[in-house]
Protein backbone atom coordinates (compact mmCIF):
# COMPACT_ATOMS: atom_id res chain seq x y z
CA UNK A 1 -183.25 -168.67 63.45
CA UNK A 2 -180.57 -167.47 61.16
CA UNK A 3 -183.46 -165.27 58.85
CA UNK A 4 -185.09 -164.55 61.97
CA UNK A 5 -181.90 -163.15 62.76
CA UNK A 6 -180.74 -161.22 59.82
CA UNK A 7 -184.40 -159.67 59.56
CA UNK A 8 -184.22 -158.29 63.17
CA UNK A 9 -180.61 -156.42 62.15
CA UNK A 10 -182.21 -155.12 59.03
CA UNK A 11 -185.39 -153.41 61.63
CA UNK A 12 -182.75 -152.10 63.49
CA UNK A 13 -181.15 -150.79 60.61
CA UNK A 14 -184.11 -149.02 59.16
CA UNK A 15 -184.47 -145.46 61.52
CA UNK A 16 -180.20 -145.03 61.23
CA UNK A 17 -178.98 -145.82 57.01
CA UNK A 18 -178.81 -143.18 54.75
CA UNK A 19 -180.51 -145.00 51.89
CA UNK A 20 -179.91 -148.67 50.41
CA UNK A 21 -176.61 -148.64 49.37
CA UNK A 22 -175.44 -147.54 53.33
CA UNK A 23 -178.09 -150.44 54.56
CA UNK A 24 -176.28 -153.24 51.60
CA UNK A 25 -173.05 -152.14 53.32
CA UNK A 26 -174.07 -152.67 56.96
CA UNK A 27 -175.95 -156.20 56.08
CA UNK A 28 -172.86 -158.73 56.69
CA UNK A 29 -172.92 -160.19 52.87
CA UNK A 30 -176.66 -160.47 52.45
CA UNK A 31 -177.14 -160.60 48.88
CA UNK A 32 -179.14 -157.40 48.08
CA UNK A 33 -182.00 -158.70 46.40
CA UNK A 34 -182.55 -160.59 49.90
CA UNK A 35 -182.66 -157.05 51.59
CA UNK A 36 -185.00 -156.10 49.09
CA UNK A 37 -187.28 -158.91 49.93
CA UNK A 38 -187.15 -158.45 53.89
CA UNK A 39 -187.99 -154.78 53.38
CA UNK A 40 -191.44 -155.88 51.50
CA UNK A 41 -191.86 -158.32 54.30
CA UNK A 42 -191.20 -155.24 56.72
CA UNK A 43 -193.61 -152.80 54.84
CA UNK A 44 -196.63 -155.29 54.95
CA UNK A 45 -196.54 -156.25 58.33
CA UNK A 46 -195.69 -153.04 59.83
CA UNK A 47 -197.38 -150.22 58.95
CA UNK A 48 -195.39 -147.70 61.32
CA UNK A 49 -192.19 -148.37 58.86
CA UNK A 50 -193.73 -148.66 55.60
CA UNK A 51 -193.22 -144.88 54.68
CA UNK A 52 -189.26 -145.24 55.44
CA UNK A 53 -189.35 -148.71 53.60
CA UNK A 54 -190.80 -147.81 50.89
CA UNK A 55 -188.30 -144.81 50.41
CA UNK A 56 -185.39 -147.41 50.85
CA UNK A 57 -186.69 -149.50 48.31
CA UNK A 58 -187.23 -146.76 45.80
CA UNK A 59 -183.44 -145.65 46.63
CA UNK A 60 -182.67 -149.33 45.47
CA UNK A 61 -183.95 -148.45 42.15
CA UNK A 62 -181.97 -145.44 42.01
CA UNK A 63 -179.34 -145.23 39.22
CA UNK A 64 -175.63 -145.72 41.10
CA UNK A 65 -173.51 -142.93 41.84
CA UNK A 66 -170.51 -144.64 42.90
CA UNK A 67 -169.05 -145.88 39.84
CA UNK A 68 -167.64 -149.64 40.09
CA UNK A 69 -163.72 -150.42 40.32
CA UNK A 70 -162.19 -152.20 37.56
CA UNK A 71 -159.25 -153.93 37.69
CA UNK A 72 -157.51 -152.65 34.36
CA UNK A 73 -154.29 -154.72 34.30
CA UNK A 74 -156.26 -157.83 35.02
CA UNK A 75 -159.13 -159.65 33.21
CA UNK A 76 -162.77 -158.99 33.90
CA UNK A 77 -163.92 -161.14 36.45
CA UNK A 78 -166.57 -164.23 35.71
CA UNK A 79 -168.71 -165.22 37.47
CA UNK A 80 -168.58 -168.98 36.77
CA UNK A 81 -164.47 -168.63 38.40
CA UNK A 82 -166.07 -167.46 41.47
CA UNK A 83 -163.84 -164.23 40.76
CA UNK A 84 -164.61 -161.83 43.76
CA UNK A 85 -161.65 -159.25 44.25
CA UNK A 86 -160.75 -157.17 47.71
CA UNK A 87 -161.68 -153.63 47.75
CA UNK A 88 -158.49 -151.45 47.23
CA UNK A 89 -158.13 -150.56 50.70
CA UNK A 90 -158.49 -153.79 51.55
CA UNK A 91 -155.65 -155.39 49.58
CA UNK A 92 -152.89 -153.11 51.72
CA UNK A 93 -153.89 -154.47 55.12
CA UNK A 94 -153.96 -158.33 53.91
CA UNK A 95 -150.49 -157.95 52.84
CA UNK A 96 -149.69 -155.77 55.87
CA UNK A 97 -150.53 -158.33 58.27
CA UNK A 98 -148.97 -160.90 56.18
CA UNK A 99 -145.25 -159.27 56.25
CA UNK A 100 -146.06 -157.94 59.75
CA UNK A 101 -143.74 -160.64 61.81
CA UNK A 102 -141.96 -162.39 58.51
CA UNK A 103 -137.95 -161.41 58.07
CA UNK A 104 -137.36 -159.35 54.63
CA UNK A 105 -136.83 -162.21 52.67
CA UNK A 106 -139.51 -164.68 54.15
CA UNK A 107 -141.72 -165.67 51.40
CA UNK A 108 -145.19 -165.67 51.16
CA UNK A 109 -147.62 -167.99 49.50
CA UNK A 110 -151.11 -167.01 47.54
CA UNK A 111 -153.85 -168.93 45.96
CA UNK A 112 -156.85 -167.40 44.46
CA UNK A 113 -155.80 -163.44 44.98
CA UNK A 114 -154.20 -161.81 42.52
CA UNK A 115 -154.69 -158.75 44.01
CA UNK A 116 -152.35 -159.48 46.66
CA UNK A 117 -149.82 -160.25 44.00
CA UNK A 118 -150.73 -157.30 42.73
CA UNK A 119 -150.19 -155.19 45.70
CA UNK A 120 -147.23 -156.81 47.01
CA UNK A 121 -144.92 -155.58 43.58
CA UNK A 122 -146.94 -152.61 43.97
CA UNK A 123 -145.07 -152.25 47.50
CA UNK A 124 -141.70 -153.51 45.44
CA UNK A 125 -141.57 -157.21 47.68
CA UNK A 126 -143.25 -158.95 43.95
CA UNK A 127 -140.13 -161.09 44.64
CA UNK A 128 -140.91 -162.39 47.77
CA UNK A 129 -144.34 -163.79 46.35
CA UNK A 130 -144.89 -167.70 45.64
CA UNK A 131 -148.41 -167.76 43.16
CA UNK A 132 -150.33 -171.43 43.32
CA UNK A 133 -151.16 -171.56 39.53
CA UNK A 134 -153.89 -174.11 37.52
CA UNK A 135 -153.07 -174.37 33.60
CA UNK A 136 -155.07 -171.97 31.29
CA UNK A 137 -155.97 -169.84 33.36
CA UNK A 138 -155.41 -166.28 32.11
CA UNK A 139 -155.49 -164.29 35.29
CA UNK A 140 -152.59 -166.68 35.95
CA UNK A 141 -150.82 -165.41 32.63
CA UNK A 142 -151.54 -161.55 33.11
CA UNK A 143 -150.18 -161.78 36.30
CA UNK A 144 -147.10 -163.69 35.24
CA UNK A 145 -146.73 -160.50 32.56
CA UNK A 146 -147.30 -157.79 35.24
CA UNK A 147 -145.30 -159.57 38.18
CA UNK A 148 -142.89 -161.62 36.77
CA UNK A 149 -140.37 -161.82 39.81
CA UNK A 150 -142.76 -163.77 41.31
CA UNK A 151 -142.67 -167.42 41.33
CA UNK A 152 -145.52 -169.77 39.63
CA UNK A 153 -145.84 -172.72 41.13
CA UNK A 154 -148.25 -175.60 39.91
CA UNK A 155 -150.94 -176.36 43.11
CA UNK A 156 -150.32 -180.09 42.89
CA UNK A 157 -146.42 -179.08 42.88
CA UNK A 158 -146.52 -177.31 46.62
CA UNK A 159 -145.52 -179.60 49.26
CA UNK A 160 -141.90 -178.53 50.26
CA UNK A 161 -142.14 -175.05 49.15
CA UNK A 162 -141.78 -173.63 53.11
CA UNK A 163 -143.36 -170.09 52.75
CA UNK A 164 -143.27 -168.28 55.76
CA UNK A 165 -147.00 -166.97 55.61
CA UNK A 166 -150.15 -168.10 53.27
CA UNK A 167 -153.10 -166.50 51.88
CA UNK A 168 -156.12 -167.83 50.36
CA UNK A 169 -159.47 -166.20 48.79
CA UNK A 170 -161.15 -169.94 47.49
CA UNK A 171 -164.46 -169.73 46.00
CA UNK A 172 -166.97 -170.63 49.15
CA UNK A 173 -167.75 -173.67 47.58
CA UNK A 174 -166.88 -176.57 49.40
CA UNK A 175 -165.63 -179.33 46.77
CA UNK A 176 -163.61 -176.59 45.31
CA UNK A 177 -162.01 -174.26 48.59
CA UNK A 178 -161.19 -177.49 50.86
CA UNK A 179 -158.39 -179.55 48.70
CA UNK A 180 -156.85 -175.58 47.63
CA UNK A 181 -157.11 -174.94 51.44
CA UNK A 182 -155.14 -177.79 52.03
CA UNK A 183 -152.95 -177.28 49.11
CA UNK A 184 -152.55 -173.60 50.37
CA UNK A 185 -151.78 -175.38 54.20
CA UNK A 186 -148.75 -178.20 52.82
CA UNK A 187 -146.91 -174.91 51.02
CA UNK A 188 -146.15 -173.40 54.31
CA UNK A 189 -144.08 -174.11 57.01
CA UNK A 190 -144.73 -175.20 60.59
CA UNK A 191 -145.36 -171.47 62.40
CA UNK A 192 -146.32 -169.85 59.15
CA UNK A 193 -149.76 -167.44 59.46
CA UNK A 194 -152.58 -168.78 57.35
CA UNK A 195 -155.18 -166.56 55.77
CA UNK A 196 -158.00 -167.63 54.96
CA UNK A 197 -161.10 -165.91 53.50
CA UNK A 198 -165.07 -167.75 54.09
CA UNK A 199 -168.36 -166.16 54.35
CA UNK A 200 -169.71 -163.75 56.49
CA UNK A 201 -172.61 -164.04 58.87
CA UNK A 202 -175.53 -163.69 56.93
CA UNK A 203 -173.83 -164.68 53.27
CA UNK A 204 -176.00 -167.68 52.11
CA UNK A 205 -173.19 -169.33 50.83
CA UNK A 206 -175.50 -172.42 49.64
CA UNK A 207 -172.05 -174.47 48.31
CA UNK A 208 -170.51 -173.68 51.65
CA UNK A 209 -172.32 -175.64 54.38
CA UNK A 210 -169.41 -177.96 55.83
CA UNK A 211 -166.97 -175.28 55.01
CA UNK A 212 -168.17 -172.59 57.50
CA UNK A 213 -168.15 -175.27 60.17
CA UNK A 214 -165.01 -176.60 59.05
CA UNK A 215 -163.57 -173.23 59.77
CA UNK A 216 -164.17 -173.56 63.61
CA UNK A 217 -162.45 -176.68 63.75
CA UNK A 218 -158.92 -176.11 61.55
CA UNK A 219 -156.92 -179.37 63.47
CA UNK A 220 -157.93 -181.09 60.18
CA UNK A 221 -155.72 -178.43 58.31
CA UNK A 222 -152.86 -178.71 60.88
CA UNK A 223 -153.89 -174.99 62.08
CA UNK A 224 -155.02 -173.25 65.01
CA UNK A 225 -156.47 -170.37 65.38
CA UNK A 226 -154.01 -167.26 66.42
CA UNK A 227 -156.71 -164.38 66.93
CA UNK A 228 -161.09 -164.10 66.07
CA UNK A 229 -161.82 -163.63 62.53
CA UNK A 230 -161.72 -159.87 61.07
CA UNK A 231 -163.95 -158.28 58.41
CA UNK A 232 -162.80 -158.04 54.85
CA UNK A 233 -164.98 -155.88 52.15
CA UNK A 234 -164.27 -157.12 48.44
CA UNK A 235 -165.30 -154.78 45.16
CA UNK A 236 -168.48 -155.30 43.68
CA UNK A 237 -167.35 -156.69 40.37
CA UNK A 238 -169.35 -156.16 36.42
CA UNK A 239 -170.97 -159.40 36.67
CA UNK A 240 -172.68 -158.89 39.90
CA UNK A 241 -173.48 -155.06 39.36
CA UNK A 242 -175.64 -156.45 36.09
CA UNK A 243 -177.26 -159.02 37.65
CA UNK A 244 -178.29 -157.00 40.38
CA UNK A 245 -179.68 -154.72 37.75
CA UNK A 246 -181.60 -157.70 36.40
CA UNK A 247 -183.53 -157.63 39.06
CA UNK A 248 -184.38 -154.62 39.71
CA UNK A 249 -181.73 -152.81 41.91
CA UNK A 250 -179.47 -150.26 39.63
CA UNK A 251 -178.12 -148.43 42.95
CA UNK A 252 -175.41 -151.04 43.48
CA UNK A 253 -173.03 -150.50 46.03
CA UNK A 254 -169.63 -150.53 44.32
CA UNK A 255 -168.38 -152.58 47.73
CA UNK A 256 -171.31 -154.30 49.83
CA UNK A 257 -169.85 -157.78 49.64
CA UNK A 258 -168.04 -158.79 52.86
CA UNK A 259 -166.33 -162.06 53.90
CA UNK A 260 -164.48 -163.14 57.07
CA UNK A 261 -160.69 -163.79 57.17
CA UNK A 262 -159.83 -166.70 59.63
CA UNK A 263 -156.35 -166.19 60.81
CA UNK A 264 -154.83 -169.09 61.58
CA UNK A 265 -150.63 -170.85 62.97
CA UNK A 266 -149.62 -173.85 61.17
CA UNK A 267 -148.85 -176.46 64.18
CA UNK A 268 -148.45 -179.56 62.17
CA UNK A 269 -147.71 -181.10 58.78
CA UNK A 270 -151.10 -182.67 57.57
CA UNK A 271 -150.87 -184.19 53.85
CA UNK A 272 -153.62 -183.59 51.37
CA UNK A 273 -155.99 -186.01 50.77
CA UNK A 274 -158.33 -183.79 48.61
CA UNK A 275 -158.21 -184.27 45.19
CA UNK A 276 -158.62 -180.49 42.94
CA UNK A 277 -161.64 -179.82 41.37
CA UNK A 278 -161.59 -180.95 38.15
CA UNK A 279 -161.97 -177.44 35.63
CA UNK A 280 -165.42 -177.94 34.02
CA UNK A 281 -166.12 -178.52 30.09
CA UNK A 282 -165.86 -174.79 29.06
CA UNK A 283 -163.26 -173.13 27.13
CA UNK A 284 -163.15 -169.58 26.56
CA UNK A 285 -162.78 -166.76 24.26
CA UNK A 286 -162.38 -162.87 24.54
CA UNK A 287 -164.84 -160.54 22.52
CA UNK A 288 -162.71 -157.09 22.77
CA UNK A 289 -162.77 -157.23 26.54
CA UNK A 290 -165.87 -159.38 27.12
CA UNK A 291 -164.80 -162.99 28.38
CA UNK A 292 -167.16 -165.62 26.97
CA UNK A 293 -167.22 -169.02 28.22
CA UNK A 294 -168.59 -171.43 26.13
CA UNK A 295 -169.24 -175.31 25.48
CA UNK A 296 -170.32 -177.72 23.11
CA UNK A 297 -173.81 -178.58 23.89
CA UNK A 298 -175.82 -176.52 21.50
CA UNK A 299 -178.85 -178.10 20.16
CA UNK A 300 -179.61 -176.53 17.13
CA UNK A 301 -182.47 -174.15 18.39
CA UNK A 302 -182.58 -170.64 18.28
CA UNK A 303 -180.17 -168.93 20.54
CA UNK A 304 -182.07 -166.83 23.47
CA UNK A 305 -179.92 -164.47 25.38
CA UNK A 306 -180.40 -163.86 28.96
CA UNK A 307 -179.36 -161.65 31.77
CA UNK A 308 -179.34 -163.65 34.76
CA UNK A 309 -180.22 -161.96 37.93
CA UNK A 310 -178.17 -165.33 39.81
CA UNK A 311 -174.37 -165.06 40.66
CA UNK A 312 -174.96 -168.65 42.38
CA UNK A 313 -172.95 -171.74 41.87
CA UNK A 314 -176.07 -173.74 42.27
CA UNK A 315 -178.38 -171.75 39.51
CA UNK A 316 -180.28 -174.41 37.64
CA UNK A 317 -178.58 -172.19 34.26
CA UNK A 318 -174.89 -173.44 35.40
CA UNK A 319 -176.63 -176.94 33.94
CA UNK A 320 -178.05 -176.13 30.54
CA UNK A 321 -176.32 -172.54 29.48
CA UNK A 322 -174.13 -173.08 25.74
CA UNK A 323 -171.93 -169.41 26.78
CA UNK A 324 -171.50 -167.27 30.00
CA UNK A 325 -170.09 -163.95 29.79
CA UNK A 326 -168.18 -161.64 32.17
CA UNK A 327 -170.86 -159.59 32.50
CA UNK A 328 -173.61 -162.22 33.36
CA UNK A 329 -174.91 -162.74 30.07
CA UNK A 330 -176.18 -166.38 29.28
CA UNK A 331 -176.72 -168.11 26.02
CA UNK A 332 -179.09 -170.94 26.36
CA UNK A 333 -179.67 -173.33 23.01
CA UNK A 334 -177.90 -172.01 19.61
CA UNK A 335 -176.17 -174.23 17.07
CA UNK A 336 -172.63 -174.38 15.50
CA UNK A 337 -173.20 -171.17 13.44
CA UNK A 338 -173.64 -169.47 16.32
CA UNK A 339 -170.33 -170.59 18.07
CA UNK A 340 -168.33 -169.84 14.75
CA UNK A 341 -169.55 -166.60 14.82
CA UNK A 342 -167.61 -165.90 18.49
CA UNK A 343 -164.31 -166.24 16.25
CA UNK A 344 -164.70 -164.14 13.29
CA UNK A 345 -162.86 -161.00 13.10
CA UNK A 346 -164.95 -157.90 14.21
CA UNK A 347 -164.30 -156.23 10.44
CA UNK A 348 -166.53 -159.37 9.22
CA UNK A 349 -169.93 -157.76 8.60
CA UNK A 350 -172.06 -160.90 8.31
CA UNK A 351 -175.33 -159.79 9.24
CA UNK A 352 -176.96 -160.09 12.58
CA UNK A 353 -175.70 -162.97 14.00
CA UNK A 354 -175.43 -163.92 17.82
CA UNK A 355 -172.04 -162.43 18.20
CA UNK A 356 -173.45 -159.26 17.69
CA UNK A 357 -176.30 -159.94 19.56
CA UNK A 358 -174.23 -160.98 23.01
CA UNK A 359 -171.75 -157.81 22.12
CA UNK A 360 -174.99 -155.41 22.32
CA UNK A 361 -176.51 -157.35 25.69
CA UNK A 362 -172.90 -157.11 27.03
CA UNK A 363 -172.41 -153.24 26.33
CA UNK A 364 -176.33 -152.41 26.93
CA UNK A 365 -178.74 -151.94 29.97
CA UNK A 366 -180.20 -154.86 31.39
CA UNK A 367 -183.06 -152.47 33.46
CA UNK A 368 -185.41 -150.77 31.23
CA UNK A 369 -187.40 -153.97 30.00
CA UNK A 370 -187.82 -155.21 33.60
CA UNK A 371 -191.34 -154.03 34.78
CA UNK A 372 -192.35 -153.11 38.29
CA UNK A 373 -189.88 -154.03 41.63
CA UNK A 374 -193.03 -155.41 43.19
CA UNK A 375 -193.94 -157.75 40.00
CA UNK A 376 -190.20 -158.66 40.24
CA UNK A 377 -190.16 -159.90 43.52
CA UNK A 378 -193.72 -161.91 43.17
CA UNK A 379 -192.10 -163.50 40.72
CA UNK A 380 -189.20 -164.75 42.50
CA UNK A 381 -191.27 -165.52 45.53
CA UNK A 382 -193.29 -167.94 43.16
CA UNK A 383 -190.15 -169.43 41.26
CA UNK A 384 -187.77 -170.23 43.78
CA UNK A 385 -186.63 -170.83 47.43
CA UNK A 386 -183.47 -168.95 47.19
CA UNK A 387 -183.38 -165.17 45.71
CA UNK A 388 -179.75 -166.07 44.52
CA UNK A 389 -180.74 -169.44 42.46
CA UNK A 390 -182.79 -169.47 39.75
CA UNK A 391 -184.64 -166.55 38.27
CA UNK A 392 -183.18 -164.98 35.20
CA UNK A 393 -184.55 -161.72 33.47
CA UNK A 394 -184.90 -161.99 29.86
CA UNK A 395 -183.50 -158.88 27.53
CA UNK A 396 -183.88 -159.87 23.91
C-alpha cells in the first residue's frame, strides 16, 4: 500500500514540477534513485505521460546547478556515522522553538546535531548548550574548539543533568537512535520539550521499522506528545551527492532529504535500559580533507576501488569493505601495503600506490564511466530488492 501510495503522489506530481530536482523536493524523503525507478514504471505503462517522463528523467541526468553546502568549520560528513546535517534555514527554527518558552538561562540538551550547537553560539546562547559526547569522535572535538562555552557531557554520564529542553537528530536506525533517545530523555527534566527527528513518510528507512512506530507511542520514553510532527529539510551532504551520481543522477538537489520532528513534554522519569551501540571496528584517518575509515581485514588481494551508489546501513559492502571514505568511496580487499600507504606524508612520491588511487576517486567524477540510465536501472532491478542496498558502480 505504502508504494502504491508514494507512486500515486509522484502521478500527481508529474503535470505541476519544474524538473527533477523540484519533484526530489516534493517526494517526502524518497531516495531519488526510487523516483527514478517509478518514473520508468510510469513511462511504460502510460503512454499519455511518457513524453513529460522522459523529459524528467533526462533533467535527472542533468549536471547540478545548485552547488552543495559544506559545513567548513566542521568535518565532512560519512556516511557510515549516519551524518545527515539540517539545511541552514532549518537550524534557526529548531533552536527557535527550543528557547521559545525556556527562561534565559534554561539549558538545553543536544545529541547528534552539531549544527544546533553551532547555531546556538552563532546566536551568542553557546553557553546555555549541554553536548551528549562519545570518545573519539572528532565532530565532538571541532565542536569543543569552535564552541567551547558549551558543556561536554559523556552520554552514559546524563542522568541528573536537568536541561530544560532536548534535541536529538539519531541515525534512523533502531539499535542505535532508541538507547541515545532515551539517553537524550533521562538528561531533561520533567516538563522539558523533546525534539526528536525520524523519517518521513515515504523514507525507506530499512533500520527503522520499530522506531517509526515507536514514535506514536512515546509513554515508553516518559513523553507525550505536545503538538503533530512538523517537516524538517536537512542538506544534501558529499557522500550522498556522489553516490547519487553513481547511479546515474548528477542533478542532485542540494536539499531533497526531509525527516519529521516529533515534539514531545517529558511527564515522567523513565530510566534507561538500552545499552549504546557499541562503535564498530574502524578507526580513521584524514587524507587532506578526505575522512577514511578503515579496518583490519585486508586479505592480501588486489585493492578494487568502488563508488557505491548505497548510503544504506544495511548495504551488503558495510560487511566486507577494508576503507570507506567521506565521499562514498569503498575499498574492498588490499593488503598491509596498502593501509601503510594511508599514513605516509603526501611529499612521499612512492609510485602509484592506493593512496593515490582513493585521493584521485575522491577528487574525480564518478559519472562518465557509467553507461546508459536505462542499463543502470535494469541492473538494479536484477540485483536487488531495495534501490538503496546493494548495487555499487565501479570507477577504476
Amino acid at each position: 500500500m505504502k508504494q502504491l501510495t508514494f507512486n500515486n503522489h509522484v502521478r500527481q506530481k508529474l503535470s505541476s514540477v519544474s524538473g527533477f530536482v523540484a519533484l526530489a523536493n516534493e517526494c517526502y524523503g524518497a531516495w531519488p534513485s526510487d523516483i527514478v525507478n517509478t518514473l520508468t514504471g510510469i513511462a511504460k505503462l502510460e503512454r499519455a505521460e511518457s513524453d513529460r517522463v522522459e523529459w524528467l528523467l533526462n533533467d535527472a541526468k542533468r549536471p547540478a546547478e545548485s552547488p552543495l553546502h559544506v559545513d567548513a568549520d566542521l568535518p565532512l560528513e560519512h556516511p557510515l556515522d549516519s551524518d545527515w546535517r539540517f539545511q541552514a534555514r532549518e537550524r534557526g527554527r529548531l533552536v527557535e522553538r527550543l528557547i521559545s518558552s525556556l527562561a534565559p538561562s534554561d539549558k538545553i540538551l543536544a545529541i547528534c546535531a552539531p549544527t544546533i550547537v553551532l547555531e546556538a553560539a552563532r546566536r551568542g546562547i553557546g553557553w546555555r548548550m549541554i553536548v551528549g559526547t562519545r570518545p573519539s569522535d572528532p565532530i565532538i572535538a571541532a565542536l569543543q574548539d569552535l564552541v567551547p562555552d558549551a558543556k561536554y557531557v559523556p552520554l552514559d554520564d546524563l542522568e541528573n543533568i536537568e536541561a530544560a529542553a532536548g534535541i536529538i537528530d539519531p541515525p534512523w536506525q533502531d539499535q542505535i537512535a532508541a538507547p541515545l533517545i532515551q539517553r537524550l530523555c533521562t538528561g531533561v527534566r520533567i516538563g522539558a520539550r523533546v525534539l526528536i527527528t525520524g523519517p518521513d513518510r515515504f523514507t525507506a528507512a530499512n533500520s527503522a521499522v520499530s522506531l517509526r512506530s515507536r514514535y506514536g507511542s512515546p509513554r515508553w520514553l516518559g513523553l507525550k506528545a505536545d503538538c503533530l510532527p512538523f517537516r524538517v529539510r536537512y542538506k544534501t551532504p558529499r557522500f550522498e551527492a556522489r553516490a547519487l551520481l553513481a547511479s546515474g543522477i548528477a542533478n542532485v538537489p542540494p536539499a531533497w532529504r526531509t525527516g519529521l520532528v516529533h515534539s514531545y513534554q517529558k511527564v515522567i522519569e523513565v530510566r534507561p535500559d538500552l545499552g549504546l551501540a557499541q562503535r564498530s571496528d574502524w578507526s580513521e584517518v584524514l587524507l587532506g580533507e578526505h575522512r577514511v575509515w578503515y579496518r583490519a581485514e585486508f586479505n592480501g588481494l588486489k585493492a578494487n576501488i568502488n563508488v557505491s551508489s548505497s548510503v544504506s546501513s544495511v548495504s551488503p559492502l558495510r560487511r566486507t569493505a577494508t576503507m570507506w571514505t567521506s565521499g562514498n568511496s569503498v575499498v574492498t580487499g588490499g593488503s598491509k601495503i596498502d593501509l601503510e600507504s594511508l599514513f605516509r606524508r603526501s611529499s612521499q612520491k612512492v609510485g602509484d600506490d592506493l593512496r593515490d588511487r582513493l585521493l584521485r576517486v575522491e577528487q574525480g567524477s564518478c559519472w562518465q564511466s557509467q553507461g546508459s540510465l536505462e542499463v543502470r536501472l535494469a541492473a538494479q532491478a536484477a540485483r536487488c530488492e531495495d534501490s538503496r542496498g546493494v548495487v555499487t558502480t565501479g570507477l577504476l
